[in-house]
PDB file of N, CA and C in Angstrom:
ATOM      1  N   UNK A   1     153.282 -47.890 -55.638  1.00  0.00           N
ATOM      2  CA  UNK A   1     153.334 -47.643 -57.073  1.00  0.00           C
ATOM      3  C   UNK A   1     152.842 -46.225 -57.347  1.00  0.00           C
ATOM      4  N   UNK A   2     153.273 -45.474 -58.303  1.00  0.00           N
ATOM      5  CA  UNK A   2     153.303 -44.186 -58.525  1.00  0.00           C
ATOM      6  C   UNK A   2     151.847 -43.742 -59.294  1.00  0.00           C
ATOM      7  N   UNK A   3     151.753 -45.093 -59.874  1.00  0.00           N
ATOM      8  CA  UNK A   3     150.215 -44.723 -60.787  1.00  0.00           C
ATOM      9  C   UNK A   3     149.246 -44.657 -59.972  1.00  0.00           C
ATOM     10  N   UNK A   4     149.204 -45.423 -58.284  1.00  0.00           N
ATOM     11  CA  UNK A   4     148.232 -45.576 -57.545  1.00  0.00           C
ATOM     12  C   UNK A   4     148.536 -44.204 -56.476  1.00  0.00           C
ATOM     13  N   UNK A   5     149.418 -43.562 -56.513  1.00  0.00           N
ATOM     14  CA  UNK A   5     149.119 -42.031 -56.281  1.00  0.00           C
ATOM     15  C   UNK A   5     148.069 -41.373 -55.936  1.00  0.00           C
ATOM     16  N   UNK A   6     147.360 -40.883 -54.220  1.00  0.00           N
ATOM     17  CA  UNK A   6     146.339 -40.249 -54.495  1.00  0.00           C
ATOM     18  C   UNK A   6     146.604 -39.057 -54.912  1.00  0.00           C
ATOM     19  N   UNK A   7     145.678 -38.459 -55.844  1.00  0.00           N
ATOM     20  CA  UNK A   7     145.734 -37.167 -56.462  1.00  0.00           C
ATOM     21  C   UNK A   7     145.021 -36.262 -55.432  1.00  0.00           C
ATOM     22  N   UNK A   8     144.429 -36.861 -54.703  1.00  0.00           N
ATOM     23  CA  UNK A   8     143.267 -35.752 -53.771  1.00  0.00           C
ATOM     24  C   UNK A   8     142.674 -36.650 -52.634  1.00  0.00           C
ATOM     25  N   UNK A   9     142.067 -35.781 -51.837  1.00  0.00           N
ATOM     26  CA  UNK A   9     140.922 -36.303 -51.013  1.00  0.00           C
ATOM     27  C   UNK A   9     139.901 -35.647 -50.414  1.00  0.00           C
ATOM     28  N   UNK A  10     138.555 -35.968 -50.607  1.00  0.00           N
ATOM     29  CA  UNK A  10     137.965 -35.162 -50.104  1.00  0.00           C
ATOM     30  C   UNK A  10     137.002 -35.448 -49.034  1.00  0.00           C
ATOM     31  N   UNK A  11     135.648 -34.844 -48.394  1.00  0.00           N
ATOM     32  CA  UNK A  11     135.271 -35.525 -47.815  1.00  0.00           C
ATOM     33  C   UNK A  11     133.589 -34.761 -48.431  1.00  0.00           C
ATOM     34  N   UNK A  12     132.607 -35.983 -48.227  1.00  0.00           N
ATOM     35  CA  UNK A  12     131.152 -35.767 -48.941  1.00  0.00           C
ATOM     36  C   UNK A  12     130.462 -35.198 -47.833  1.00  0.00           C
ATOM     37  N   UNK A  13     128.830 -35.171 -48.050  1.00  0.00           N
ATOM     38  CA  UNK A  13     128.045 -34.373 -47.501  1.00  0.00           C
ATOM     39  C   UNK A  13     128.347 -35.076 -45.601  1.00  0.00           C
ATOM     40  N   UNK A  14     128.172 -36.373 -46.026  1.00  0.00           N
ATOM     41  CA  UNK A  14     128.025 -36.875 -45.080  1.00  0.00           C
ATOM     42  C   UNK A  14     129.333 -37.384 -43.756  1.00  0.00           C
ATOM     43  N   UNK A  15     130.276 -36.304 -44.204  1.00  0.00           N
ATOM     44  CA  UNK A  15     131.784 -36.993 -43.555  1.00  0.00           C
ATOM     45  C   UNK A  15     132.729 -38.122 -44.429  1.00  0.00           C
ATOM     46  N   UNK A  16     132.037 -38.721 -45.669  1.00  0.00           N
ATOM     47  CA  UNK A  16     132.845 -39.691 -45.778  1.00  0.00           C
ATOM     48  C   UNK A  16     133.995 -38.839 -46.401  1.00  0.00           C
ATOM     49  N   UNK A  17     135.546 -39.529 -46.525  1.00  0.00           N
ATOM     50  CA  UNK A  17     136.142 -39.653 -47.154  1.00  0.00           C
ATOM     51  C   UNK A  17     136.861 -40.609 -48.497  1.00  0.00           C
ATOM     52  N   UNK A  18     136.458 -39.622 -49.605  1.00  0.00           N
ATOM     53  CA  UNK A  18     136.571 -40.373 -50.530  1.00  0.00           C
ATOM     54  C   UNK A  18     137.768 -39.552 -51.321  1.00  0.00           C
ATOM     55  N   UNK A  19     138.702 -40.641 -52.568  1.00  0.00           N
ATOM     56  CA  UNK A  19     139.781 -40.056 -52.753  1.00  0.00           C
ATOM     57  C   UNK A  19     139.933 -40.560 -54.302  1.00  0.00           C
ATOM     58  N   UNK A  20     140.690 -39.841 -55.085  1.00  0.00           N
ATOM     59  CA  UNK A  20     141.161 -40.143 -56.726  1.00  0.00           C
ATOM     60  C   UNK A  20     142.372 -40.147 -56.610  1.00  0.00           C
ATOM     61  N   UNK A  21     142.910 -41.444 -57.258  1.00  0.00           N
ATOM     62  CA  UNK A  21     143.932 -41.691 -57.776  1.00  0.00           C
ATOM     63  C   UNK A  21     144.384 -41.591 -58.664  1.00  0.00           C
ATOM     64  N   UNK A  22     145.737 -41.195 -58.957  1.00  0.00           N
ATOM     65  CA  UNK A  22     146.231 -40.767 -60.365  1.00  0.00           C
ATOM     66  C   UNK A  22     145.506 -41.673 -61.560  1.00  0.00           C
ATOM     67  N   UNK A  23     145.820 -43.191 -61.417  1.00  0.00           N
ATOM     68  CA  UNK A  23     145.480 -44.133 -62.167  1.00  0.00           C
ATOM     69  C   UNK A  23     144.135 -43.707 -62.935  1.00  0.00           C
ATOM     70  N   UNK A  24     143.227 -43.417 -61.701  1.00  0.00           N
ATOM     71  CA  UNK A  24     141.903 -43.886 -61.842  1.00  0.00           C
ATOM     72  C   UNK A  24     141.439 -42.215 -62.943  1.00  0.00           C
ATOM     73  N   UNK A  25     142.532 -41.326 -62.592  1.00  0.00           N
ATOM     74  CA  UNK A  25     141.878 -40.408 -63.532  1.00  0.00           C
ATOM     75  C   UNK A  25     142.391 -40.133 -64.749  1.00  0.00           C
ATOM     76  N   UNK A  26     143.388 -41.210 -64.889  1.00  0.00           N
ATOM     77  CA  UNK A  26     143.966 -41.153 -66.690  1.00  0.00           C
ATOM     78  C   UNK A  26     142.762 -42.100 -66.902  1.00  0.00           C
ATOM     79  N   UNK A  27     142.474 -43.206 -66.261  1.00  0.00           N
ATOM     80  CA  UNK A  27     140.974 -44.256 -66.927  1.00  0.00           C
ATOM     81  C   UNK A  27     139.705 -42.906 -66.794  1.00  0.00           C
ATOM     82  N   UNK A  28     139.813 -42.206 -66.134  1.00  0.00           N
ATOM     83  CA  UNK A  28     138.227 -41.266 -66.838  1.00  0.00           C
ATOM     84  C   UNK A  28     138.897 -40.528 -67.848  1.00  0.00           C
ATOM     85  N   UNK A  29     139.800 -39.941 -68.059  1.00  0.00           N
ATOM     86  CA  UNK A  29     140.143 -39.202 -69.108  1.00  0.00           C
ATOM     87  C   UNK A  29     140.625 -39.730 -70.231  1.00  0.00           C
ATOM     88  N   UNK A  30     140.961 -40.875 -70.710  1.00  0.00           N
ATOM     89  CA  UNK A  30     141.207 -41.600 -71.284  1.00  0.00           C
ATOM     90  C   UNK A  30     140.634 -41.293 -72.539  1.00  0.00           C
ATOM     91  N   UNK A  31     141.067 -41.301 -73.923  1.00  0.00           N
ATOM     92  CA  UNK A  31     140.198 -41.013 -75.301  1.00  0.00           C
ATOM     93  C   UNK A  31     139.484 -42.051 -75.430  1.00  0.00           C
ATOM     94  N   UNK A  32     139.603 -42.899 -74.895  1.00  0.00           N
ATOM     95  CA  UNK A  32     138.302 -44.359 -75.290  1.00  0.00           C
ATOM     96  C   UNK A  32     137.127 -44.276 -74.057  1.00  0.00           C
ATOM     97  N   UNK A  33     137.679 -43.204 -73.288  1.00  0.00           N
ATOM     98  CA  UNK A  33     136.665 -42.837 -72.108  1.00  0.00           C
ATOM     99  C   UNK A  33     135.923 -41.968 -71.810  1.00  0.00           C
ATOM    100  N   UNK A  34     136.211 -41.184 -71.094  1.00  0.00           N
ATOM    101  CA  UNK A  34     135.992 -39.674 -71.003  1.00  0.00           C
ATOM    102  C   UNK A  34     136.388 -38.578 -71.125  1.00  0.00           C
ATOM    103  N   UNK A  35     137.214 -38.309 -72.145  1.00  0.00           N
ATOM    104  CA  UNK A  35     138.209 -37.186 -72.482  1.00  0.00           C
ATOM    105  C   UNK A  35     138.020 -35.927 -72.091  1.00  0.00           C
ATOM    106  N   UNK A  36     136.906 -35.512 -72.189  1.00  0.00           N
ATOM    107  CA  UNK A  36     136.219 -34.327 -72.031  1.00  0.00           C
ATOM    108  C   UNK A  36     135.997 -34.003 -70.804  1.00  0.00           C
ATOM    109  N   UNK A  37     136.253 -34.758 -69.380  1.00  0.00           N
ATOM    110  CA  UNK A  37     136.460 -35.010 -68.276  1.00  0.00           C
ATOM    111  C   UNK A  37     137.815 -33.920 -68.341  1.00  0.00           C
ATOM    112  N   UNK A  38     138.307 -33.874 -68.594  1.00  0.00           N
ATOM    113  CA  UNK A  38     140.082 -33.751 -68.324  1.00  0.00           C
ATOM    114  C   UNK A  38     139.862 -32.083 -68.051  1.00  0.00           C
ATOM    115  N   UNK A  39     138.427 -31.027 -68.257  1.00  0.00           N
ATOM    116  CA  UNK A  39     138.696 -29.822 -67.412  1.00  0.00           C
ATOM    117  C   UNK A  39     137.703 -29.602 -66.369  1.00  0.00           C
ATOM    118  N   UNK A  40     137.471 -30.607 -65.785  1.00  0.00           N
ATOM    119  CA  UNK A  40     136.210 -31.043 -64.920  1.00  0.00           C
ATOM    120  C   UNK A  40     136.688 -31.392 -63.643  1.00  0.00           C
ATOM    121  N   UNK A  41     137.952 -31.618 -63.434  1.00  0.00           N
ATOM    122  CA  UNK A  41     138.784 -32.146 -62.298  1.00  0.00           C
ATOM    123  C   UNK A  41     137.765 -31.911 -60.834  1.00  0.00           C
ATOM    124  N   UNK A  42     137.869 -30.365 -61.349  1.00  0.00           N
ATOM    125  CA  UNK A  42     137.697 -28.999 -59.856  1.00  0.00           C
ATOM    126  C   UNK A  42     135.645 -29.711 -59.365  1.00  0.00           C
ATOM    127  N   UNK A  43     135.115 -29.581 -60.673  1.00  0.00           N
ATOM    128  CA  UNK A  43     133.549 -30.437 -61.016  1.00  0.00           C
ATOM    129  C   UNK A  43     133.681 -31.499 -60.134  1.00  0.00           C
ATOM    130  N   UNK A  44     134.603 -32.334 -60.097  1.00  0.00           N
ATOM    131  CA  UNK A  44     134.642 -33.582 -59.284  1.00  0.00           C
ATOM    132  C   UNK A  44     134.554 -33.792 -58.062  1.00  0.00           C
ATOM    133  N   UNK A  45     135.335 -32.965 -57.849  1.00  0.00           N
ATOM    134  CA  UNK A  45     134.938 -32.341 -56.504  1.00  0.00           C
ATOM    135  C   UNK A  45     134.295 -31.978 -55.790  1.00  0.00           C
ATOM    136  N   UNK A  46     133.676 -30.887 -56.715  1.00  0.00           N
ATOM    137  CA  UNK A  46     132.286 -29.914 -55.638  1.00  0.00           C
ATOM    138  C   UNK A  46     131.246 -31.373 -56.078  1.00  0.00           C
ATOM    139  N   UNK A  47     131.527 -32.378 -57.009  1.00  0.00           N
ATOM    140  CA  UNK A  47     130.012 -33.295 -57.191  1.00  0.00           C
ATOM    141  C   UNK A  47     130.727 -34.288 -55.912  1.00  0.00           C
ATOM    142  N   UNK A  48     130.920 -34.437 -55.249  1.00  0.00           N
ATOM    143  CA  UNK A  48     131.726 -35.647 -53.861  1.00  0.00           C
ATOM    144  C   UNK A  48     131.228 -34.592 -52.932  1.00  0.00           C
ATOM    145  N   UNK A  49     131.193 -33.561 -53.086  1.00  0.00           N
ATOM    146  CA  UNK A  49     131.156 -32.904 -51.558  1.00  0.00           C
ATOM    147  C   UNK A  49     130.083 -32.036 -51.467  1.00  0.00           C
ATOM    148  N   UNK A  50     129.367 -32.392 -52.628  1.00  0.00           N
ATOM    149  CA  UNK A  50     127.470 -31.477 -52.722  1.00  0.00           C
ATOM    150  C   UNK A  50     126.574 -31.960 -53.552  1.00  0.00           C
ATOM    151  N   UNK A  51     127.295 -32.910 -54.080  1.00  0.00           N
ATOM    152  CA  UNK A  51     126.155 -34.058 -55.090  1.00  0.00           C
ATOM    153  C   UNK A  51     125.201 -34.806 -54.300  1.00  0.00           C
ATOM    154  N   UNK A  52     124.136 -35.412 -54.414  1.00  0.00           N
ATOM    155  CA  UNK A  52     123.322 -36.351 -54.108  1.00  0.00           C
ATOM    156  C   UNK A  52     123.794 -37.848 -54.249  1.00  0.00           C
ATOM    157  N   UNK A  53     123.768 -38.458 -53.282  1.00  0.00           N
ATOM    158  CA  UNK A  53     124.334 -39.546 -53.498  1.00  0.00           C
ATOM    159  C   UNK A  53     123.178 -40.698 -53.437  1.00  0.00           C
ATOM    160  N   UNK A  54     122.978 -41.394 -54.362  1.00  0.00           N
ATOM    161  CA  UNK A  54     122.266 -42.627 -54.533  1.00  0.00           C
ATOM    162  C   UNK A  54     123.013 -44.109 -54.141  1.00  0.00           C
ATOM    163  N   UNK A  55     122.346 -44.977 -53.550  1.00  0.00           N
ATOM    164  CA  UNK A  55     123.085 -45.870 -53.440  1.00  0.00           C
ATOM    165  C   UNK A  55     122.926 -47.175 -54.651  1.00  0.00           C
ATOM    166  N   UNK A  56     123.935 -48.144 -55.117  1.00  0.00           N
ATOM    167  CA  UNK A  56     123.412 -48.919 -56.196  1.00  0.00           C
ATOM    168  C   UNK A  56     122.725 -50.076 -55.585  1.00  0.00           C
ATOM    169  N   UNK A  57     121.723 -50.447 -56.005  1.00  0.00           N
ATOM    170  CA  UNK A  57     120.607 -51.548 -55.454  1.00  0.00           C
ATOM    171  C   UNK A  57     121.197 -52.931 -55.792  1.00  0.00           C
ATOM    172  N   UNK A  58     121.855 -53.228 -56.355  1.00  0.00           N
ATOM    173  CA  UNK A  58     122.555 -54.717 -57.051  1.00  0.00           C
ATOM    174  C   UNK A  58     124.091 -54.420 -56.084  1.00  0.00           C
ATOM    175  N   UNK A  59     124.518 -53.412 -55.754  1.00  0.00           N
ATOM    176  CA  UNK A  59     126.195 -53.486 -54.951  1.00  0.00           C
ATOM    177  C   UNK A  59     126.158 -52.833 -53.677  1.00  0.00           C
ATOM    178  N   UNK A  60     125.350 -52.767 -52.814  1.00  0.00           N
ATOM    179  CA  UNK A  60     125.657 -51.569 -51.545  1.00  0.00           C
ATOM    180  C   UNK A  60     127.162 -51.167 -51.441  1.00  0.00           C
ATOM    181  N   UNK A  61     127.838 -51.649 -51.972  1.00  0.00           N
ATOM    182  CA  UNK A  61     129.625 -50.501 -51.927  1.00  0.00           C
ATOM    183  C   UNK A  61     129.228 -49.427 -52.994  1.00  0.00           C
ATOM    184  N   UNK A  62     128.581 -49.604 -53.816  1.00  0.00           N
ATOM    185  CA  UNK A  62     129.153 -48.448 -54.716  1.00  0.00           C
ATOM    186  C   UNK A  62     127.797 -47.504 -54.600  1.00  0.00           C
ATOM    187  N   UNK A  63     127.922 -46.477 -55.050  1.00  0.00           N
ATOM    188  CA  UNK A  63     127.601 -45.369 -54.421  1.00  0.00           C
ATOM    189  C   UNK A  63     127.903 -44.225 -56.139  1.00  0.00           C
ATOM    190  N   UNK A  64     126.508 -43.892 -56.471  1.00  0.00           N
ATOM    191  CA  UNK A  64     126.849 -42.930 -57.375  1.00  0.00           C
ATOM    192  C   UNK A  64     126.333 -41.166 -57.130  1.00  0.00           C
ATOM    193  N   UNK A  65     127.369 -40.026 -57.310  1.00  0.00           N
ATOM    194  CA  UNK A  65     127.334 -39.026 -57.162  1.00  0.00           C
ATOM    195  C   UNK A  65     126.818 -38.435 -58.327  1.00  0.00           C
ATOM    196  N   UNK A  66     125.719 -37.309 -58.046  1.00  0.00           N
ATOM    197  CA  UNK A  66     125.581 -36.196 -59.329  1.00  0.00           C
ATOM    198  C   UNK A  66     125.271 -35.158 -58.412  1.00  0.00           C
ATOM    199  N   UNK A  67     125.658 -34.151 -59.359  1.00  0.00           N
ATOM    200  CA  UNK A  67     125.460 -32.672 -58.654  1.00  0.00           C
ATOM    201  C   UNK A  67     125.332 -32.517 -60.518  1.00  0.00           C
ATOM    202  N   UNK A  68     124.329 -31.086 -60.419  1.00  0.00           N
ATOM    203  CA  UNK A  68     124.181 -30.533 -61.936  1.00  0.00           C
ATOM    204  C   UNK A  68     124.521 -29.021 -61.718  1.00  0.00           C
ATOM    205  N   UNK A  69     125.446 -28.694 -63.157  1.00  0.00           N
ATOM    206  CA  UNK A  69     126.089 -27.688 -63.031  1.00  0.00           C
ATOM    207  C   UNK A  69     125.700 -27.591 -64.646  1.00  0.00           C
ATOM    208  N   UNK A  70     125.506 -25.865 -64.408  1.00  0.00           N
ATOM    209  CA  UNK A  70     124.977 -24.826 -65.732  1.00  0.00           C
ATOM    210  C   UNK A  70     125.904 -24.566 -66.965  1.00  0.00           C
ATOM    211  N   UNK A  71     127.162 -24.949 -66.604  1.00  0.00           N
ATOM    212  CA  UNK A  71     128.557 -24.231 -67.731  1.00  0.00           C
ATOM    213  C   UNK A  71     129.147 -25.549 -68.408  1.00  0.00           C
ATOM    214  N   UNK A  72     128.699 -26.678 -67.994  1.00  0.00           N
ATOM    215  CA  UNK A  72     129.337 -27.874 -68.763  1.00  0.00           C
ATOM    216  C   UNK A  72     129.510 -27.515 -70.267  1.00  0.00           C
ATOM    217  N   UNK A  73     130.228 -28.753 -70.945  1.00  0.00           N
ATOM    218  CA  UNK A  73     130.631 -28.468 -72.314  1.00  0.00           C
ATOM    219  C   UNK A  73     128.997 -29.056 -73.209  1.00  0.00           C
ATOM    220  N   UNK A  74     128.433 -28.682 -74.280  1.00  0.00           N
ATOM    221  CA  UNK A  74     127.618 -29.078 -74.862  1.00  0.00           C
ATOM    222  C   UNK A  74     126.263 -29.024 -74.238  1.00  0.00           C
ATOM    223  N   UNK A  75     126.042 -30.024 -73.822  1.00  0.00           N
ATOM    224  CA  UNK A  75     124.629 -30.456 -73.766  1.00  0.00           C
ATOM    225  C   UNK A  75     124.474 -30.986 -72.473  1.00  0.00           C
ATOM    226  N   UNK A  76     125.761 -31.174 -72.017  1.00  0.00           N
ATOM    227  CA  UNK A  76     125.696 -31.856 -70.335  1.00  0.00           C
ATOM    228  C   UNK A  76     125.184 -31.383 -69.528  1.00  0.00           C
ATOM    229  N   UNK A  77     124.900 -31.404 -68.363  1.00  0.00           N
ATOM    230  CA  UNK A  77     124.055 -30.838 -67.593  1.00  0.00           C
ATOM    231  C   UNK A  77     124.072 -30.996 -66.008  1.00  0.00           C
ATOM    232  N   UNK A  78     124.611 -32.047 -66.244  1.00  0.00           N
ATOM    233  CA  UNK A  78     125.125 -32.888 -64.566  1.00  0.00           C
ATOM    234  C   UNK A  78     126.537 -33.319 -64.968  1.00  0.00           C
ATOM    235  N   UNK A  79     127.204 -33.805 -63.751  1.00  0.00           N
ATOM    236  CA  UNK A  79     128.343 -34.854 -63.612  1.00  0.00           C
ATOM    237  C   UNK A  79     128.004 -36.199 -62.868  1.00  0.00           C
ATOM    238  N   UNK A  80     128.770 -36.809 -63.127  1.00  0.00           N
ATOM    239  CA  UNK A  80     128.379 -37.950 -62.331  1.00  0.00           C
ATOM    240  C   UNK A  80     129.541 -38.678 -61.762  1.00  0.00           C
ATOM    241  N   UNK A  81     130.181 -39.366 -60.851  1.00  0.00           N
ATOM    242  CA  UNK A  81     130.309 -39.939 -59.983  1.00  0.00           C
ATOM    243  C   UNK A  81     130.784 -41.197 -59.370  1.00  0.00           C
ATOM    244  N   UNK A  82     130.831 -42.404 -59.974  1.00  0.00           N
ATOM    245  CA  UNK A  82     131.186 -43.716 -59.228  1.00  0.00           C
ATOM    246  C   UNK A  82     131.840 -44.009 -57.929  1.00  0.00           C
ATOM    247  N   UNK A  83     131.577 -43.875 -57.297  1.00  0.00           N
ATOM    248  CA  UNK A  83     132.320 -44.112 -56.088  1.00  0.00           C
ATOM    249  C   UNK A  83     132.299 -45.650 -55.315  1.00  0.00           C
ATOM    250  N   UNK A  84     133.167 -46.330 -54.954  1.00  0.00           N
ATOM    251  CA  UNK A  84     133.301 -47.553 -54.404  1.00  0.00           C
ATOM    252  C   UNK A  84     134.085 -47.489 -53.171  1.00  0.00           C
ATOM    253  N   UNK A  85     132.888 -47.809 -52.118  1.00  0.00           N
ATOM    254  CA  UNK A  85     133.008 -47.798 -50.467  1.00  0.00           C
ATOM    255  C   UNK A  85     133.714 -49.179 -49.853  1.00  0.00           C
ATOM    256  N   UNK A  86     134.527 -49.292 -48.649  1.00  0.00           N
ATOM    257  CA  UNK A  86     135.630 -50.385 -48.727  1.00  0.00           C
ATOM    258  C   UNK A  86     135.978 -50.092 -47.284  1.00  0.00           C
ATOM    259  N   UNK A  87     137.025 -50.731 -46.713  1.00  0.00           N
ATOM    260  CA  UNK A  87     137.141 -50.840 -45.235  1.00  0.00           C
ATOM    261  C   UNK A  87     138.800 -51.576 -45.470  1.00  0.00           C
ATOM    262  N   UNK A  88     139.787 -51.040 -45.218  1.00  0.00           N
ATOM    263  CA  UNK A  88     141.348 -51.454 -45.395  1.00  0.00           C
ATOM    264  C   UNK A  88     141.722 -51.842 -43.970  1.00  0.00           C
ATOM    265  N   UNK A  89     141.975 -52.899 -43.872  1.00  0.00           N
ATOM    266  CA  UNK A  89     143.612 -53.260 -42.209  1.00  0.00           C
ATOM    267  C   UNK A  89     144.490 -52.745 -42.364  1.00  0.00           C
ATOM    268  N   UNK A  90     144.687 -51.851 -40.878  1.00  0.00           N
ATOM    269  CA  UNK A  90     145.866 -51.213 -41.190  1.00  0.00           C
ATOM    270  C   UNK A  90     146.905 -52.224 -40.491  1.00  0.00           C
ATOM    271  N   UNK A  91     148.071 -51.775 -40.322  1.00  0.00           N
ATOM    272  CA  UNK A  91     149.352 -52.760 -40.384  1.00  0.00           C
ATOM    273  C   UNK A  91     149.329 -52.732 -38.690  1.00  0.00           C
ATOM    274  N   UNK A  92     148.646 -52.160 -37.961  1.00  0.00           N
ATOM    275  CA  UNK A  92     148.013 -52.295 -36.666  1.00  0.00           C
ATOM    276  C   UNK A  92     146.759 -52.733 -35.937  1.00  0.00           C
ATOM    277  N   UNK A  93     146.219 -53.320 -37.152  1.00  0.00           N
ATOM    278  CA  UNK A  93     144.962 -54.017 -37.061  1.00  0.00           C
ATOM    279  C   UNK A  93     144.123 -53.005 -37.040  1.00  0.00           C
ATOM    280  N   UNK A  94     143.827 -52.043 -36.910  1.00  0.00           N
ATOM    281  CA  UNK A  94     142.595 -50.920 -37.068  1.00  0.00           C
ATOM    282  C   UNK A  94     142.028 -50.840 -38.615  1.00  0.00           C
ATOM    283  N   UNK A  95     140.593 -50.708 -38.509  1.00  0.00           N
ATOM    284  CA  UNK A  95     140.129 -50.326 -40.424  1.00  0.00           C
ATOM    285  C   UNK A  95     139.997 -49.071 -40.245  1.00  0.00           C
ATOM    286  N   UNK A  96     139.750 -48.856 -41.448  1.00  0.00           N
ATOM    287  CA  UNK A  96     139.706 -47.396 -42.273  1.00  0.00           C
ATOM    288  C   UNK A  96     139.110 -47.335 -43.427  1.00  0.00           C
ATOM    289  N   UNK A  97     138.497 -46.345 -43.739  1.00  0.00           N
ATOM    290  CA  UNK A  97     137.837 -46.402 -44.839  1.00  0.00           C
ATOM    291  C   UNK A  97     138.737 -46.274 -46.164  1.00  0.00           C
ATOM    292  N   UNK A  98     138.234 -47.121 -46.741  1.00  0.00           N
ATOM    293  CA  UNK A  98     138.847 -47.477 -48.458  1.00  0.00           C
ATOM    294  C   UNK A  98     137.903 -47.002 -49.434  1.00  0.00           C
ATOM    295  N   UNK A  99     137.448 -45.328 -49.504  1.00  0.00           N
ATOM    296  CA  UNK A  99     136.613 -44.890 -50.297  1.00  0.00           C
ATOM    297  C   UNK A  99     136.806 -44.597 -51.821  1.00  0.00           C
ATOM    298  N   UNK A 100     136.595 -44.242 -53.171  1.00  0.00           N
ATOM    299  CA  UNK A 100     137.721 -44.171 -53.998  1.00  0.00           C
ATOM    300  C   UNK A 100     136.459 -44.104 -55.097  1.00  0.00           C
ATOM    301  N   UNK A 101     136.869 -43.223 -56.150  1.00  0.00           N
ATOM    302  CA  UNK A 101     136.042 -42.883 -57.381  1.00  0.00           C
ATOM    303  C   UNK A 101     136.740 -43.885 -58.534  1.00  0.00           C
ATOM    304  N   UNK A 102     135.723 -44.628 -59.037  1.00  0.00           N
ATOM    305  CA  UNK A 102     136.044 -45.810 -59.742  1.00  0.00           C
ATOM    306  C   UNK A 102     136.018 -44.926 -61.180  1.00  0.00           C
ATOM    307  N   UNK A 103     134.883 -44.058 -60.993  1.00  0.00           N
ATOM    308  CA  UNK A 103     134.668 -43.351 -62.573  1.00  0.00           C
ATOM    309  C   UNK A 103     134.027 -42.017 -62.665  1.00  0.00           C
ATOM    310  N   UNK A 104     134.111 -41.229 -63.621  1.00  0.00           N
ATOM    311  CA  UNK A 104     133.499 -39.924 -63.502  1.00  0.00           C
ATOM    312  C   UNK A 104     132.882 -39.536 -64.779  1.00  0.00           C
ATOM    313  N   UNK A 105     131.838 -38.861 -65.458  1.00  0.00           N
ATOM    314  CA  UNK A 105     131.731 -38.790 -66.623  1.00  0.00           C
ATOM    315  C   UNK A 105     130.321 -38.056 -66.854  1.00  0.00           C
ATOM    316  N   UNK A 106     130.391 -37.162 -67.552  1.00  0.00           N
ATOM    317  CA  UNK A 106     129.449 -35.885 -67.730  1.00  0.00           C
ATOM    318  C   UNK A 106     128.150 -36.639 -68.554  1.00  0.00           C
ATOM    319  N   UNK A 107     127.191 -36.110 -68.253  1.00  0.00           N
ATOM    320  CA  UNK A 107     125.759 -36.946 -68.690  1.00  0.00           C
ATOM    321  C   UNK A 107     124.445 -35.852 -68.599  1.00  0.00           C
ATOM    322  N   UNK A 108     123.830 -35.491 -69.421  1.00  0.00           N
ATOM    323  CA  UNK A 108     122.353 -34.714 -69.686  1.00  0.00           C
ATOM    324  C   UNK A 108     121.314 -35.640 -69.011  1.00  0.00           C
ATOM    325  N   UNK A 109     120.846 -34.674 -68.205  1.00  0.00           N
ATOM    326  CA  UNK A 109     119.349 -35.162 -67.015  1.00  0.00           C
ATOM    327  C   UNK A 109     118.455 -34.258 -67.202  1.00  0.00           C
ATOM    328  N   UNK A 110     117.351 -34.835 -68.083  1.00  0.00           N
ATOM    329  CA  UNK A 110     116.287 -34.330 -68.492  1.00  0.00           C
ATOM    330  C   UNK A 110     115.323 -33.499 -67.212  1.00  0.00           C
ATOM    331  N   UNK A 111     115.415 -31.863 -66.857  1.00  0.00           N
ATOM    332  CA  UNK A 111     114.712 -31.548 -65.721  1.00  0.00           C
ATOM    333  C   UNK A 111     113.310 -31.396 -65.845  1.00  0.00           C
ATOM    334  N   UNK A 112     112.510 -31.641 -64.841  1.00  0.00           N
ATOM    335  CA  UNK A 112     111.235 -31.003 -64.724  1.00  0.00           C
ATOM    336  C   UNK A 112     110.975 -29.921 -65.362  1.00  0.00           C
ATOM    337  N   UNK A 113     109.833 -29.944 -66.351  1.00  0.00           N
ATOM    338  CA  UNK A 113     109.787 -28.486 -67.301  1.00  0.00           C
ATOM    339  C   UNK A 113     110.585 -28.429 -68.164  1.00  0.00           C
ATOM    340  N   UNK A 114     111.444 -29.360 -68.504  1.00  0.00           N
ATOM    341  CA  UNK A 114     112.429 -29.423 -69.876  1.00  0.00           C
ATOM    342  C   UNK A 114     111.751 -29.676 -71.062  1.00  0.00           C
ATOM    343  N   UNK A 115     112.058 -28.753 -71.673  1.00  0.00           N
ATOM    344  CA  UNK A 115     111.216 -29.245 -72.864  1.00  0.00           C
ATOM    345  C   UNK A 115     112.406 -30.152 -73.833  1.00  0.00           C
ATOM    346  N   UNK A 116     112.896 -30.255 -73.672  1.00  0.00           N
ATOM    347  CA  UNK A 116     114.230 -31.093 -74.632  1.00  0.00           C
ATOM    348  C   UNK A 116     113.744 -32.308 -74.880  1.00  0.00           C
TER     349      UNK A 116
END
């Protein structure tokens, strides 16, 4: 299917490979979503392949990225990340990683010495 299109792939600090799908980035850009996402693409990127990655304590698959960057729009300050970790059969019986950004979306992180 054409909507499930990867748009990219990259790989994080640690070797993984993780990838966006067309689908998945009309759902971050989406006007009921993250619209403002939509000149952040390139952001998405450098946050997968130099962000800090936390792991979620309630899901060990998912996996959230931030890296903080100075030029965002407004008040933002970081990006952030969703990523959901996975393991696919291939049609030869071998796995592979099924890595994939569920969501992305710009967010203000109060720094040390902030007076905000």
């Amino acid at each position: 299917m054409a909507d499930n299109a990867k748009r990219w792939t990259v790989q994080d600090r640690d070797g993984n490979s993780i990838y966006l799908t067309e689908e998945r980035w009309q759902h971050v850009t989406d006007s009921d979503n993250h619209p403002e996402m939509e000149d952040y693409e390139e952001y998405l990127k450098t946050t997968l392949q130099k962000g800090r990655r936390q792991q979620e304590p309630l899901n060990p698959r998912k996996y959230r990225y931030i890296h903080m960057f100075d030029d965002l729009v407004g008040d933002f300050n970081h990006l952030v990340a969703i990523v959901l970790f996975g393991l696919d059969v291939t049609e030869q019986g071998d796995t592979e990683s099924n890595n994939f950004v569920a969501t992305a979306f710009l967010k203000y992180i109060r720094q040390k010495g902030d007076k905000k």
